[in-house]
Protein backbone atom coordinates (compact mmCIF):
# COMPACT_ATOMS: atom_id res chain seq x y z
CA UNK A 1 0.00 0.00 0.00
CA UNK A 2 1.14 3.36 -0.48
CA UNK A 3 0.82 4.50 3.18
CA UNK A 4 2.86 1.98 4.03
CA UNK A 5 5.61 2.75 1.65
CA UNK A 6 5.40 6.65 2.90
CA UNK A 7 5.54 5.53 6.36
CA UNK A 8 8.60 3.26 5.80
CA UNK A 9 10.46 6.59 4.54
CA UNK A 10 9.05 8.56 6.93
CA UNK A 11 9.74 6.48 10.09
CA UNK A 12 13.37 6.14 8.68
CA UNK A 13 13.79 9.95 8.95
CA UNK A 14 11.99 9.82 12.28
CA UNK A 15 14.58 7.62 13.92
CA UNK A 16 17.42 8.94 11.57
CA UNK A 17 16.79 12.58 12.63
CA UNK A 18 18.54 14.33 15.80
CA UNK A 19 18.05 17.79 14.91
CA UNK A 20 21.17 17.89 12.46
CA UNK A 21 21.07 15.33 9.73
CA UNK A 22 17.71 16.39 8.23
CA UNK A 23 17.66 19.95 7.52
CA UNK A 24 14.09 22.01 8.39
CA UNK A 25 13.09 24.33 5.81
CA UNK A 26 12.07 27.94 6.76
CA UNK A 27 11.11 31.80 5.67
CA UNK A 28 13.75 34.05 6.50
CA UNK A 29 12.16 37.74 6.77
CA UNK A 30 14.64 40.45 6.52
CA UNK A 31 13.22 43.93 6.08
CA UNK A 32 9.88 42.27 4.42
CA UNK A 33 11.69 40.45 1.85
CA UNK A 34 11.37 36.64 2.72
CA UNK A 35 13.74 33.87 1.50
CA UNK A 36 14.00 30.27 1.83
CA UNK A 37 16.93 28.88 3.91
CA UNK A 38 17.79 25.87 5.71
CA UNK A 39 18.09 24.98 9.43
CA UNK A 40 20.12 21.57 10.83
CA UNK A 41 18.49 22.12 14.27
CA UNK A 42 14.62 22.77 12.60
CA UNK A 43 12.12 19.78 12.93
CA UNK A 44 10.83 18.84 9.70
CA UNK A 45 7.38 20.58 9.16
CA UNK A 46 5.24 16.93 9.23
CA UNK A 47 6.66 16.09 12.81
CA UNK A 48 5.19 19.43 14.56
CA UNK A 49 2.29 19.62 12.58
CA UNK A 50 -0.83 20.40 14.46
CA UNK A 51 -2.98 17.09 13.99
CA UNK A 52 -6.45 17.41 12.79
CA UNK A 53 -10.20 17.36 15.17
CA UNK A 54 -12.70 15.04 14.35
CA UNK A 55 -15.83 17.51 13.02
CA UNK A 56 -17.74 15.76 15.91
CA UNK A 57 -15.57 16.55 18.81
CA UNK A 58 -16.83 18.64 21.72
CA UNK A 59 -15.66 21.86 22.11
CA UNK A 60 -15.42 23.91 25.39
CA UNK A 61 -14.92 27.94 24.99
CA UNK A 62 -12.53 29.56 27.26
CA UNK A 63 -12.99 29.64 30.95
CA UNK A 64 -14.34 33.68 31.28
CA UNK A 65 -12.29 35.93 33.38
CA UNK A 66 -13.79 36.55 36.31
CA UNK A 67 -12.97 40.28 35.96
CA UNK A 68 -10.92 41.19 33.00
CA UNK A 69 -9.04 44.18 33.99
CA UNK A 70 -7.81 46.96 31.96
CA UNK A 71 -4.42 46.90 30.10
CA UNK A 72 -1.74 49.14 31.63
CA UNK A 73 -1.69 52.32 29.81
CA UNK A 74 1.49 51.38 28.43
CA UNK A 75 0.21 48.20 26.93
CA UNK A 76 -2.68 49.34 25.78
CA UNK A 77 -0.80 51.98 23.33
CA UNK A 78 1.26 49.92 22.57
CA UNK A 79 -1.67 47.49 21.57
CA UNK A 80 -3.27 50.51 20.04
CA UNK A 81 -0.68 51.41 17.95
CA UNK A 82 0.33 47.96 16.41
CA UNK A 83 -3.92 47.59 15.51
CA UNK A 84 -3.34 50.95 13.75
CA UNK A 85 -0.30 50.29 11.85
CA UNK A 86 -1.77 46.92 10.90
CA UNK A 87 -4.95 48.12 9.81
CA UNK A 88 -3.35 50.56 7.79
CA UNK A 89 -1.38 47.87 6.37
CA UNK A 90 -4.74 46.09 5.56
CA UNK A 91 -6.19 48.95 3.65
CA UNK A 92 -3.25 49.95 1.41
CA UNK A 93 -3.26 46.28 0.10
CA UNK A 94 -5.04 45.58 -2.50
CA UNK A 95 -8.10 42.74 -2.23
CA UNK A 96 -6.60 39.48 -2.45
CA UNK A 97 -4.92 36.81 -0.09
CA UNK A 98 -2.44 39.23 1.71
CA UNK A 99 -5.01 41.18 2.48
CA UNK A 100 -7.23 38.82 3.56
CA UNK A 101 -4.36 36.88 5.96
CA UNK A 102 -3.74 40.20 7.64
CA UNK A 103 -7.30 41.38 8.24
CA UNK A 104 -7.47 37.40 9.86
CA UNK A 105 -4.76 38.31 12.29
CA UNK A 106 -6.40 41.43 12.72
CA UNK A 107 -9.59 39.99 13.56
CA UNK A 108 -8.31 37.52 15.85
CA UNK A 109 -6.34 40.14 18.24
CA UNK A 110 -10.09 42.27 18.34
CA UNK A 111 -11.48 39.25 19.40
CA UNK A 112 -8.92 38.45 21.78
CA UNK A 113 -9.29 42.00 23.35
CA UNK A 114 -12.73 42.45 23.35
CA UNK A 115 -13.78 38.80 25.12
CA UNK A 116 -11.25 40.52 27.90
CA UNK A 117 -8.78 37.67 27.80
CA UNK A 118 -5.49 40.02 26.20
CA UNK A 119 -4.69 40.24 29.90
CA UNK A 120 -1.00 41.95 30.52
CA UNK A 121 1.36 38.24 29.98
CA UNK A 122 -0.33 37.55 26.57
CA UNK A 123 0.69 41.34 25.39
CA UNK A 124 3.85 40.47 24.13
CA UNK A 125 2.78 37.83 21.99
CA UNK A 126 -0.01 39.25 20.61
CA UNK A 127 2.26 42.09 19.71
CA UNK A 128 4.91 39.59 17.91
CA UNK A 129 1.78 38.17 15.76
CA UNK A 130 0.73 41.65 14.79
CA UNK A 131 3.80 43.33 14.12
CA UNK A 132 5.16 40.20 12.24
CA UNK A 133 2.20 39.97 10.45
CA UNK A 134 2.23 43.36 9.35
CA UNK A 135 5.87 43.16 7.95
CA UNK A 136 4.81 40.33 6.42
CA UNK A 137 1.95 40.82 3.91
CA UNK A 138 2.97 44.13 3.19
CA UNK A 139 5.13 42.73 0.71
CA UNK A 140 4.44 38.91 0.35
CA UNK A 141 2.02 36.40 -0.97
CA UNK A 142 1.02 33.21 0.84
CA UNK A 143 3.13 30.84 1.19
CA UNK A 144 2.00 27.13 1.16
CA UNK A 145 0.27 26.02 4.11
CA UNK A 146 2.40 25.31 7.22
CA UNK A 147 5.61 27.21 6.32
CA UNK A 148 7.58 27.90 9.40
CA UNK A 149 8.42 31.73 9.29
CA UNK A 150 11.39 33.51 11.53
CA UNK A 151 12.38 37.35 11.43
CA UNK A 152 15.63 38.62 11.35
CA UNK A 153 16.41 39.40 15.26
CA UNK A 154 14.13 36.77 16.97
CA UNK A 155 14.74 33.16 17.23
CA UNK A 156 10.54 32.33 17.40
CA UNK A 157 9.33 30.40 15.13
CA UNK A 158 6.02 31.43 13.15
CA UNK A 159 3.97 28.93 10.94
CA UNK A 160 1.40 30.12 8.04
CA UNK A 161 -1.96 28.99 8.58
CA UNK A 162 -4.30 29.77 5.70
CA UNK A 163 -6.85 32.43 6.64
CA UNK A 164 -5.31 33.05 10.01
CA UNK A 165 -1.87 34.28 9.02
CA UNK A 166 1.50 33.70 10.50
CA UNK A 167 0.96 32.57 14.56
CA UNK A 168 3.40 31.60 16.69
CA UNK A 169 4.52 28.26 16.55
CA UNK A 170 5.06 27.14 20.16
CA UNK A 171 6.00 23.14 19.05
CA UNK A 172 8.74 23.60 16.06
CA UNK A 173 10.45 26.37 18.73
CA UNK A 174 10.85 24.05 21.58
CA UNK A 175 11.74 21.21 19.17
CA UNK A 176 14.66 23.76 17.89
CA UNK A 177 15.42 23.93 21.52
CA UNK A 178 15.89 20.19 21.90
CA UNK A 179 17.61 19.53 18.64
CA UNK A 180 20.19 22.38 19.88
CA UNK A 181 20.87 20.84 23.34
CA UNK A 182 21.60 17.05 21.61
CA UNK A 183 24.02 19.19 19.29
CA UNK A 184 25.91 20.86 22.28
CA UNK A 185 25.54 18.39 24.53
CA UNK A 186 27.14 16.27 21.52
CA UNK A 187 30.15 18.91 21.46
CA UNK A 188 30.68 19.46 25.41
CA UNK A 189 29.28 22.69 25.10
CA UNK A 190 27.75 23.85 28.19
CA UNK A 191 27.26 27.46 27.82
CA UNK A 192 25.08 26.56 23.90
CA UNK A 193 23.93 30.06 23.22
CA UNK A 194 21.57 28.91 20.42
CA UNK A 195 20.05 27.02 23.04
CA UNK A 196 19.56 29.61 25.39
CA UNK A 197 18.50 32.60 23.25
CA UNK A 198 15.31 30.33 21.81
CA UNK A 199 14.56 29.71 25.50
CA UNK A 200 14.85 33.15 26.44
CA UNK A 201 12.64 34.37 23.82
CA UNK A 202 10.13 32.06 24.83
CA UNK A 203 9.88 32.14 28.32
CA UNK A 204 9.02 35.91 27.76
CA UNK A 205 6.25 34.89 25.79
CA UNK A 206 4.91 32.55 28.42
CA UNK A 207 1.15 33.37 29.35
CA UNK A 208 -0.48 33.43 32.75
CA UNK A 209 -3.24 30.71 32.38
CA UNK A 210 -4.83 30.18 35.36
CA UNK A 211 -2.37 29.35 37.87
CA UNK A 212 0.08 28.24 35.95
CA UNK A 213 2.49 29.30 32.85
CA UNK A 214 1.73 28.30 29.44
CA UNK A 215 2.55 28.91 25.41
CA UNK A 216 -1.19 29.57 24.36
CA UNK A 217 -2.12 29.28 20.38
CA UNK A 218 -4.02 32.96 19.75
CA UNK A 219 -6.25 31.59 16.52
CA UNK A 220 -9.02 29.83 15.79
CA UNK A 221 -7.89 26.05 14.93
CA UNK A 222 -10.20 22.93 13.80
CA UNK A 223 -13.14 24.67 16.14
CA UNK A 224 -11.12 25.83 18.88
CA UNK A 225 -11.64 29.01 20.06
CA UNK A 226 -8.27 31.33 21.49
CA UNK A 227 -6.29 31.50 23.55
CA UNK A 228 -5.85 27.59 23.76
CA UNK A 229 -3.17 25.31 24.40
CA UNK A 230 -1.46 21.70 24.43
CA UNK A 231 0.14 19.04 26.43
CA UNK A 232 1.66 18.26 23.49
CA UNK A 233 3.69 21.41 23.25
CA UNK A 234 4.01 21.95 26.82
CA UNK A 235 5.18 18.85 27.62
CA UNK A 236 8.00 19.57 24.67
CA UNK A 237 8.89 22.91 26.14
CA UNK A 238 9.60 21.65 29.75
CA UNK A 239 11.72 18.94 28.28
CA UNK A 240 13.99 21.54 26.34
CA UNK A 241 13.72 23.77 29.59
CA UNK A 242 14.79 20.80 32.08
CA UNK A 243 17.32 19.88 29.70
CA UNK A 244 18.62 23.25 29.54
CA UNK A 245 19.00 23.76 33.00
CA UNK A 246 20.62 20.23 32.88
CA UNK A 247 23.12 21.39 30.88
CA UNK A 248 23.86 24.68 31.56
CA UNK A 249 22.74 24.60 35.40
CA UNK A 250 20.62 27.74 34.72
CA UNK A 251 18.50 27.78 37.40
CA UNK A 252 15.75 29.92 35.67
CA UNK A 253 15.20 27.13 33.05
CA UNK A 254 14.43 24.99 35.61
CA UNK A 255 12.18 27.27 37.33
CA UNK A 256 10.67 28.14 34.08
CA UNK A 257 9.64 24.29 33.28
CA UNK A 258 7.87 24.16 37.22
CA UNK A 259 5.37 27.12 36.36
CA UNK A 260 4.29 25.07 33.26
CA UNK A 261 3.61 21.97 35.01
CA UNK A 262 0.65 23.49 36.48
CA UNK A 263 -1.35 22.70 32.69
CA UNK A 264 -1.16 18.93 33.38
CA UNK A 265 -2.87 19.20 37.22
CA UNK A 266 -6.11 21.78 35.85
CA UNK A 267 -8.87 20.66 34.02
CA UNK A 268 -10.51 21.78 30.56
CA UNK A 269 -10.98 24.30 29.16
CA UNK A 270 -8.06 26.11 31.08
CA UNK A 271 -5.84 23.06 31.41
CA UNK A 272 -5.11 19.59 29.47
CA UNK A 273 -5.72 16.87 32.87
CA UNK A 274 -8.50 14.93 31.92
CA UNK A 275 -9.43 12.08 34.47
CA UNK A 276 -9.35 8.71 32.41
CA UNK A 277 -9.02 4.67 32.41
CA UNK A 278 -6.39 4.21 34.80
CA UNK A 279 -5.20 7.76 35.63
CA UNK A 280 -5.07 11.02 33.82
CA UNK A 281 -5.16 11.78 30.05
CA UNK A 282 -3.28 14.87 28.94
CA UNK A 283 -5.06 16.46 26.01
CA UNK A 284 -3.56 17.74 22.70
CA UNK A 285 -6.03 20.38 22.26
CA UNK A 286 -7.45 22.07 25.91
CA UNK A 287 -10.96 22.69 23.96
CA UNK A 288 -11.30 18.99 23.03
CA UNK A 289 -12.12 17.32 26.25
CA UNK A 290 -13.49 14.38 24.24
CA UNK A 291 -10.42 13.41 21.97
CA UNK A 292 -7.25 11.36 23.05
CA UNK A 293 -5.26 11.77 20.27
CA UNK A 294 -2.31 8.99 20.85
CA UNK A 295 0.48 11.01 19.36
CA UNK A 296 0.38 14.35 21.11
CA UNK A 297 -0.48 12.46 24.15
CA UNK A 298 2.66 9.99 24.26
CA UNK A 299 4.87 12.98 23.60
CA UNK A 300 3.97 15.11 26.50
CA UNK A 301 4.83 11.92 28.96
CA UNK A 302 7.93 11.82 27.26
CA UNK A 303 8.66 15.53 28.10
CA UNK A 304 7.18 14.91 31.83
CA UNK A 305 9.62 11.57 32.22
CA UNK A 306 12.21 13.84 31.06
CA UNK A 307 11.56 16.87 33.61
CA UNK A 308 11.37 14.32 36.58
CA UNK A 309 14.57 12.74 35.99
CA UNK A 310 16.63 15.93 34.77
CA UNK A 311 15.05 17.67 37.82
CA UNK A 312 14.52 15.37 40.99
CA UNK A 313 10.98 17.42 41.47
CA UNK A 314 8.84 15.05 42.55
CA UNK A 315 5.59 16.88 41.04
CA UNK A 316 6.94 15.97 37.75
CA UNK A 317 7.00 12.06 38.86
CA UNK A 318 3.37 12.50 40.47
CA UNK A 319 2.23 13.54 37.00
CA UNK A 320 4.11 11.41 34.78
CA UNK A 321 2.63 8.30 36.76
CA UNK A 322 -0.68 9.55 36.05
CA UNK A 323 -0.55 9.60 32.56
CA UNK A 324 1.15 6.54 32.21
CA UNK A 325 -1.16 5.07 33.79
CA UNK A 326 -3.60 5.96 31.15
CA UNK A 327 -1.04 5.71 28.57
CA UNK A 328 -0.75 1.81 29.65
CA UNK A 329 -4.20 1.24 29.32
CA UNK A 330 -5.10 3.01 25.77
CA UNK A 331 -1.84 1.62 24.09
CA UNK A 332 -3.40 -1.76 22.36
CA UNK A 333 -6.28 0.33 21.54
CA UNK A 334 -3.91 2.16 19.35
CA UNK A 335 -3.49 -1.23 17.07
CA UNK A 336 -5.91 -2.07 14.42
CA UNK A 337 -3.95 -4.74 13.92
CA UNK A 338 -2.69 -3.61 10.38
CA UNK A 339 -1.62 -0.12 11.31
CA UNK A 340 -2.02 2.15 14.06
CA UNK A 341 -5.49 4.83 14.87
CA UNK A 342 -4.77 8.48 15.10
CA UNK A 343 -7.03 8.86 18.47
CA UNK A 344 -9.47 6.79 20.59
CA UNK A 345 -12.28 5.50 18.69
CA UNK A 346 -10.91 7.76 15.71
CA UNK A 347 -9.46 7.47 11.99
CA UNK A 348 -6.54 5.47 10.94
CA UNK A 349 -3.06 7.26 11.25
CA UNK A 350 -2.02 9.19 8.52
CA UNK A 351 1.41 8.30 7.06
CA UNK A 352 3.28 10.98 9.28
CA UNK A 353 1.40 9.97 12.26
CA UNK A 354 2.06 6.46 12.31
CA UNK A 355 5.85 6.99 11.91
CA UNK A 356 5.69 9.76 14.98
CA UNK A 357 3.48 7.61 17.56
CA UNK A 358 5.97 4.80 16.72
CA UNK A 359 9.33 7.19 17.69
CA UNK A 360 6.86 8.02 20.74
CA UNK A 361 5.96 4.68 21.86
CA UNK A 362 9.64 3.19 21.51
CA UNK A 363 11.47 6.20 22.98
CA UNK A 364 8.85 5.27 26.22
CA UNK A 365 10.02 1.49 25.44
CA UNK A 366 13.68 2.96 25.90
CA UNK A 367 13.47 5.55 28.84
CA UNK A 368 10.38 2.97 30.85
CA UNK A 369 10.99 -0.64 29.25
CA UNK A 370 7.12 -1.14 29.85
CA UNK A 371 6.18 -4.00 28.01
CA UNK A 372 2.72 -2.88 26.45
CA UNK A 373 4.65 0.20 24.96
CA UNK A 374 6.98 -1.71 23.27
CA UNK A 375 5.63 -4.72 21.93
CA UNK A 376 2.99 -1.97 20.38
CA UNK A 377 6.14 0.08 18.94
CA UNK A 378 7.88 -3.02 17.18
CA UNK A 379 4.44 -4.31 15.83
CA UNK A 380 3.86 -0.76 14.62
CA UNK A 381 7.09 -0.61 13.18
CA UNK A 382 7.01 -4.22 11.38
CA UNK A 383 3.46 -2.78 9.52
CA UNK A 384 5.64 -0.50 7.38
CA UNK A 385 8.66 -3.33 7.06
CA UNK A 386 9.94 -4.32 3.61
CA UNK A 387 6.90 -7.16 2.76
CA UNK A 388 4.16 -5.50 5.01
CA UNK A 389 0.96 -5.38 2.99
């Protein structure tokens, strides 16, 4: 079958890749004027992805503020005056897709303010998006859907969404982040600026959500409603923060990873902790209470496993035994028996996906050597062996 001839080359990269032998392509924007380059340390595009939501799925709206309070006055003009300049952006385009992608971003951060949730932490985000935005379509076309984007200065990753413009891309970042520690842990390189200036500019991006810290998504995606997030992306980013202070003994990475944890003990809409068969499932998408997508999920105990032992905090052990105990139990029901399901109850696997929850469930098989997780990651990987029909 042809799936199973994509994922054969596509699981080969997955367990071939490190972060320096497969080259991520990306947007370079320099004054406006974008061009394509390459990046050692850049996931490919297919493994950070955002996966898709079934059109049945339940989806919760953000918790309301109790009281949304005003901006400080120096947020708010600054706010102000990035709407302005966009806007005016928007108007001196002429109707097409540029114009369109900008007055999507546009739309989104009017949304955002007038619900009352651009609270003071998501400020200088929302700013990135507009201002990025708003160098962006001033002089460029769409790219194709799912192009990561980065401006000269900042280390952030952006991705191109069609209709909701460029958005920061929380995943790719932190998976820059880990592919740069392997390198300089590789080289003996403790200080690994690359490292540290992707975590820097992220941890200034972190929002207050709830009681915790968390790298929100600020667009509308498959139903969801912003300012969302993922235990699939924050269980990445306190991996590359643990291993950063691991490696550098940076104290405020470490500290930075413990404010995030807090999105794996709150419930939906506002967290990703979902009570389930035999402990806790953490949720790809906080507005999907209903959908247990493997993949996402597998990762983000991967990233927990990895906090606890690069750490020694024992909140990061609590939680990591919680979802594996639900990652134990859902594991077979993974199997069709001829390839692997995308969720619970769900679709087949895509190509892509089958080759990631395969990396996911044997890199658990590796770090846990629990039995269920890998007997399910060599079956997986024999369905996409030389012969497999």
């Amino acid at each position: 079958m042809l799936r199973v001839a994509v994922a054969a080359g596509v699981l080969a990269g997955v367990l071939g890749w490190a972060g320096t032998a497969q080259a991520g392509t990306v947007l370079k924007v320099d004054g406006g004027k974008a061009r394509v380059t390459h990046d050692r340390l850049i996931p490919p595009a297919w493994k950070t992805r955002l996966p898709a939501v079934r059109q049945q799925t339940r989806r919760l709206a953000p918790r309301p503020l109790a009281r949304a309070a005003a901006l400080p006055w120096t947020q708010q003009r600054d706010v102000d005056a990035a709407l302005a300049e966009a806007r005016a952006a928007r108007d001196a385009l002429p109707p097409g897709p540029a114009r369109d992608e900008l007055a999507g971003v546009i739309a989104n951060v009017e949304a955002l303010s007038s619900s009352g949730q651009l609270t003071p932490s998501r400020v200088a985000a929302t700013l990135m998006i507009l201002r990025r935005n708003t160098e962006f379509w001033r002089v460029n076309q769409p790219p194709a859907p799912g192009t990561r984007v980065v401006f000269a200065g900042s280390p952030v990753l952006l991705e191109y969404y069609r209709g909701e413009g460029l958005q920061i891309q929380p995943l790719a970042t932190f998976g820059k982040a880990n592919a740069a520690w392997s390198s300089c842990r590789s080289r003996g390189d403790a200080s690994c600026p690359t490292l540290r200036a992707l975590l820097d500019a992220m941890i200034a991006l972190a929002a207050d959500r709830g009681t915790f810290k968390a790298w929100e998504y600020y667009f509308d995606f498959e139903g969801g409603v912003p300012p969302w997030t993922s235990a699939m992306s924050q269980g990445t980013a306190i991996q590359a923060l643990a291993r950063a202070y691991s490696l550098t003994g940076l104290t405020r990475y470490r500290d930075a990873a413990a404010a995030a944890l807090g999105v794996f003990e709150t419930a939906p809409p506002t967290g990703v902790a979902q009570p389930a068969t035999g402990g806790t499932h953490y949720l790809v998408y906080s507005y999907a209470p209903s959908l247990f997508i493997f993949g996402g999920f597998y990762q983000s105990l991967i990233g927990l496993d990895a906090y606890g032992d690069l750490t020694g905090d024992p909140r990061g052990a609590t939680l990591f035994r919680a979802g594996n105990g639900n990652g134990k139990a859902i594991a077979p029901l993974a199997d069709t028996g001829t390839w692997s399901r995308y969720s619970v109850g769900g679709p087949d696997s895509t190509a892509e996906q089958h080759a990631n929850l395969t990396d996911f469930l044997a890199t658990l098989c590796r770090r846990q050597g629990t039995l269920v997780y890998c007997d399910t990651a060599a079956r997986f990987a024999q369905y996409v062996a030389p012969g497999a029909a």
